[in-house]
C-alpha atoms as a PDB file:
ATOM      1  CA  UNK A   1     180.203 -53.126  49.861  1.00  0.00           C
ATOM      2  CA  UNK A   2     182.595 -53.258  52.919  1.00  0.00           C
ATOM      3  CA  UNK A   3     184.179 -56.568  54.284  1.00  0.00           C
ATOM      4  CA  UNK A   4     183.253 -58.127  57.533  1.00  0.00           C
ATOM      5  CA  UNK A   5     185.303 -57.257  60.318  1.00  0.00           C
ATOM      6  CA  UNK A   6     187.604 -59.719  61.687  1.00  0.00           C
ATOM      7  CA  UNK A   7     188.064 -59.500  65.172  1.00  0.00           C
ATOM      8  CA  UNK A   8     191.878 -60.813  66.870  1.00  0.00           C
ATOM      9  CA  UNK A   9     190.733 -63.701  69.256  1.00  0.00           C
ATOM     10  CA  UNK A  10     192.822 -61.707  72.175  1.00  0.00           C
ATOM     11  CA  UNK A  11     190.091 -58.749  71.244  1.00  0.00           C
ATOM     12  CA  UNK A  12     187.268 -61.703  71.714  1.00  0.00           C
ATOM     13  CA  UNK A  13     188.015 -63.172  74.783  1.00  0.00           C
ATOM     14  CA  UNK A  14     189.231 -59.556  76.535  1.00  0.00           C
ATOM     15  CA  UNK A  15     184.843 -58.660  75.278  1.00  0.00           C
ATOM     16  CA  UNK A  16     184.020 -62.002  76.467  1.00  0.00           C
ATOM     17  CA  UNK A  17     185.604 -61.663  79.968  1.00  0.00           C
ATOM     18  CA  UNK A  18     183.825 -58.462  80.099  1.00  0.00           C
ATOM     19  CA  UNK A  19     180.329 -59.966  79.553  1.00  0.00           C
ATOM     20  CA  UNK A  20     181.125 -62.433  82.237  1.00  0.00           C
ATOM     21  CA  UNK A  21     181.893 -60.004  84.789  1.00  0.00           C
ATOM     22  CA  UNK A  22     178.185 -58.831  84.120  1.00  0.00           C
ATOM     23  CA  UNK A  23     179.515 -55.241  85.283  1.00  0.00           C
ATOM     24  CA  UNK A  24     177.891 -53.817  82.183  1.00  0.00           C
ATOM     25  CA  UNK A  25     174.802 -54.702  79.566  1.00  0.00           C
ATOM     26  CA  UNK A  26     175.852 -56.776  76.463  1.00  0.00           C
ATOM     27  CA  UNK A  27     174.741 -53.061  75.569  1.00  0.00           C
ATOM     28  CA  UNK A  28     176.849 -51.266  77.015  1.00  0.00           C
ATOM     29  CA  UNK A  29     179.844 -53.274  76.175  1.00  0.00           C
ATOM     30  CA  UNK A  30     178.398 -53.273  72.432  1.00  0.00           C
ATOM     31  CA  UNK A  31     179.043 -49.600  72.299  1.00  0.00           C
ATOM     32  CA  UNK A  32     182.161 -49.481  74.506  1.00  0.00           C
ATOM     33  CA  UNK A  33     183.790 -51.673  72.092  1.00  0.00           C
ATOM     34  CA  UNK A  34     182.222 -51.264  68.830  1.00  0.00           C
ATOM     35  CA  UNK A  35     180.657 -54.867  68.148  1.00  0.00           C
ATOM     36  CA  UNK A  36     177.285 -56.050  68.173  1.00  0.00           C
ATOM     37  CA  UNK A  37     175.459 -57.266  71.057  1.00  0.00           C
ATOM     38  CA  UNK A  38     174.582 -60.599  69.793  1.00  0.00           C
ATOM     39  CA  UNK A  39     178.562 -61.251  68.891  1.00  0.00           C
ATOM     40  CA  UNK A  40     179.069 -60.416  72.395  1.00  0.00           C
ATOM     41  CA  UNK A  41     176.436 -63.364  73.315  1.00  0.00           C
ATOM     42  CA  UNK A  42     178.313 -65.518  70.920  1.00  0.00           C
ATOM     43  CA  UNK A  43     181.743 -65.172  71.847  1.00  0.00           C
ATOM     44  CA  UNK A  44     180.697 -65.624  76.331  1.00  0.00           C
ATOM     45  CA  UNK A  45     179.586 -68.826  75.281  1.00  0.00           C
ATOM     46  CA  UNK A  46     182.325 -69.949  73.024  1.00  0.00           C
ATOM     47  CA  UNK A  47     184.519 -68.739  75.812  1.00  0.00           C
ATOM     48  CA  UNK A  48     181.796 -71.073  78.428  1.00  0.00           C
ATOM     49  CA  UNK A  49     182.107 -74.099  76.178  1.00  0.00           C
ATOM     50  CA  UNK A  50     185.742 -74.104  75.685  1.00  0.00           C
ATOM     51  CA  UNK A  51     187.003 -72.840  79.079  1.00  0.00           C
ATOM     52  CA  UNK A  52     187.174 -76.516  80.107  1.00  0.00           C
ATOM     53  CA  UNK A  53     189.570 -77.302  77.128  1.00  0.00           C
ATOM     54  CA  UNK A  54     192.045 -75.363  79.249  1.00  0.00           C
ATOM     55  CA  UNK A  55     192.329 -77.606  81.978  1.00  0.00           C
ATOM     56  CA  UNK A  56     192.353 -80.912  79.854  1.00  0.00           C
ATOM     57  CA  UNK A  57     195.665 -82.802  79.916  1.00  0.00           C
ATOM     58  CA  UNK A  58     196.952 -83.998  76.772  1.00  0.00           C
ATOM     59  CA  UNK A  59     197.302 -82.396  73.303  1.00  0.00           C
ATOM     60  CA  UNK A  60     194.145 -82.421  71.658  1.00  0.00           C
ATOM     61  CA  UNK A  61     194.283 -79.303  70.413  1.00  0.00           C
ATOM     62  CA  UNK A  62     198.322 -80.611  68.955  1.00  0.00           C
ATOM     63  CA  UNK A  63     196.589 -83.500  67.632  1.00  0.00           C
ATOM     64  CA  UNK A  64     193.732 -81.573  65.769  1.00  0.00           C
ATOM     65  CA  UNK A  65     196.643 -79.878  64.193  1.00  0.00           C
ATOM     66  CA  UNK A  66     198.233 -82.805  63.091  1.00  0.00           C
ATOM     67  CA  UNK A  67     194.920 -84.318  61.777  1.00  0.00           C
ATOM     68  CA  UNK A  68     195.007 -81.101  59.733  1.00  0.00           C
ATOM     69  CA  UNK A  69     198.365 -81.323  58.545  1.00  0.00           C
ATOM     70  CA  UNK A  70     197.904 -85.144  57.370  1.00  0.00           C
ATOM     71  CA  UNK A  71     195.604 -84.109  55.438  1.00  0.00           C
ATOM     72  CA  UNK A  72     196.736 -81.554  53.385  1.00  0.00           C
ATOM     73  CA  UNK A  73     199.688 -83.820  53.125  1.00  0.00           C
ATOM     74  CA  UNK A  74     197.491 -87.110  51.825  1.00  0.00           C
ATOM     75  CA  UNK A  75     196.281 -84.101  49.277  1.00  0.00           C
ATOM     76  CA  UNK A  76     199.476 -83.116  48.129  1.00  0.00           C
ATOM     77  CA  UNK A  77     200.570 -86.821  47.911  1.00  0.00           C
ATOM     78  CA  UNK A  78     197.676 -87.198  45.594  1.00  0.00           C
ATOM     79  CA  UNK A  79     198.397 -84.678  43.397  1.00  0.00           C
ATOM     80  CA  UNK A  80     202.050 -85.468  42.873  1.00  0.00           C
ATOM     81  CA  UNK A  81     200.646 -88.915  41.467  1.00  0.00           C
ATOM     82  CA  UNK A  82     198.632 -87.962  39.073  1.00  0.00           C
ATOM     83  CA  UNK A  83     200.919 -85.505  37.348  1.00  0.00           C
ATOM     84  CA  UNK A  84     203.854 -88.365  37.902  1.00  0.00           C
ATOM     85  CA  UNK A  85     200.898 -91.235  35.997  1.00  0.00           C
ATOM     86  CA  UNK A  86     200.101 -88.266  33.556  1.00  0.00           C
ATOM     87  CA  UNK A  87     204.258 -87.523  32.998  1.00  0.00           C
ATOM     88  CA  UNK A  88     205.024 -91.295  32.382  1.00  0.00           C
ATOM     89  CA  UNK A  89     201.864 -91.377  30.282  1.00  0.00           C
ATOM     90  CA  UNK A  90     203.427 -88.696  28.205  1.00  0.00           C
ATOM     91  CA  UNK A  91     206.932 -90.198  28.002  1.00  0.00           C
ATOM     92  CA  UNK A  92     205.899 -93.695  26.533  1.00  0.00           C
ATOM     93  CA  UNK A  93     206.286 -92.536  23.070  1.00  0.00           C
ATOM     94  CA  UNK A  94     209.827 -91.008  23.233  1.00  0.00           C
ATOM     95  CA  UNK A  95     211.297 -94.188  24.879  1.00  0.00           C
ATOM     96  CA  UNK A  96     210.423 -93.445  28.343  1.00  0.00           C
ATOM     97  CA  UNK A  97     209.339 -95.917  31.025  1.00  0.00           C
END
């Protein structure tokens, strides 16, 4: 069984610009570039709904990032205790802590 193709986002939004256009069928641009018509559909309105995000001031795209990163970091944090309470645990009897 092949893998699902992953598509580069430049590849998405150069299809999606296409469809916009509306020069050619979701069809016609299927077979021009090799997708399916209904991923077509789906990335013209990604591109709709988050064309807006462009013109947004601010980072929220930075701060979704950093949400991201916090996270993973609070994770890591957590992890590092438990093998420090399991460590100390494991020192008592030798005259550790």
């Amino acid at each position: 069984m092949s893998k699902r193709k992953q598509h580069a986002p430049e590849f998405k939004a150069k299809v999606a610009l296409e469809a916009l256009k509306g020069e050619e069928t979701a069809a016609e641009l299927a077979s021009r570039f090799g997708v399916h018509p209904t991923m077509i559909h789906q990335w013209k309105r990604a591109l709709l709904e988050g064309a807006s995000g462009v013109f947004e001031r601010g980072s929220s795209k930075k701060a979704a990032i950093y949400e991201e990163q916090v996270k993973e970091l609070h994770a890591k944090i957590g992890e590092l205790a438990v093998a420090n309470s399991f460590l100390e645990r494991k020192l008592k009897p030798w005259g550790g802590k």
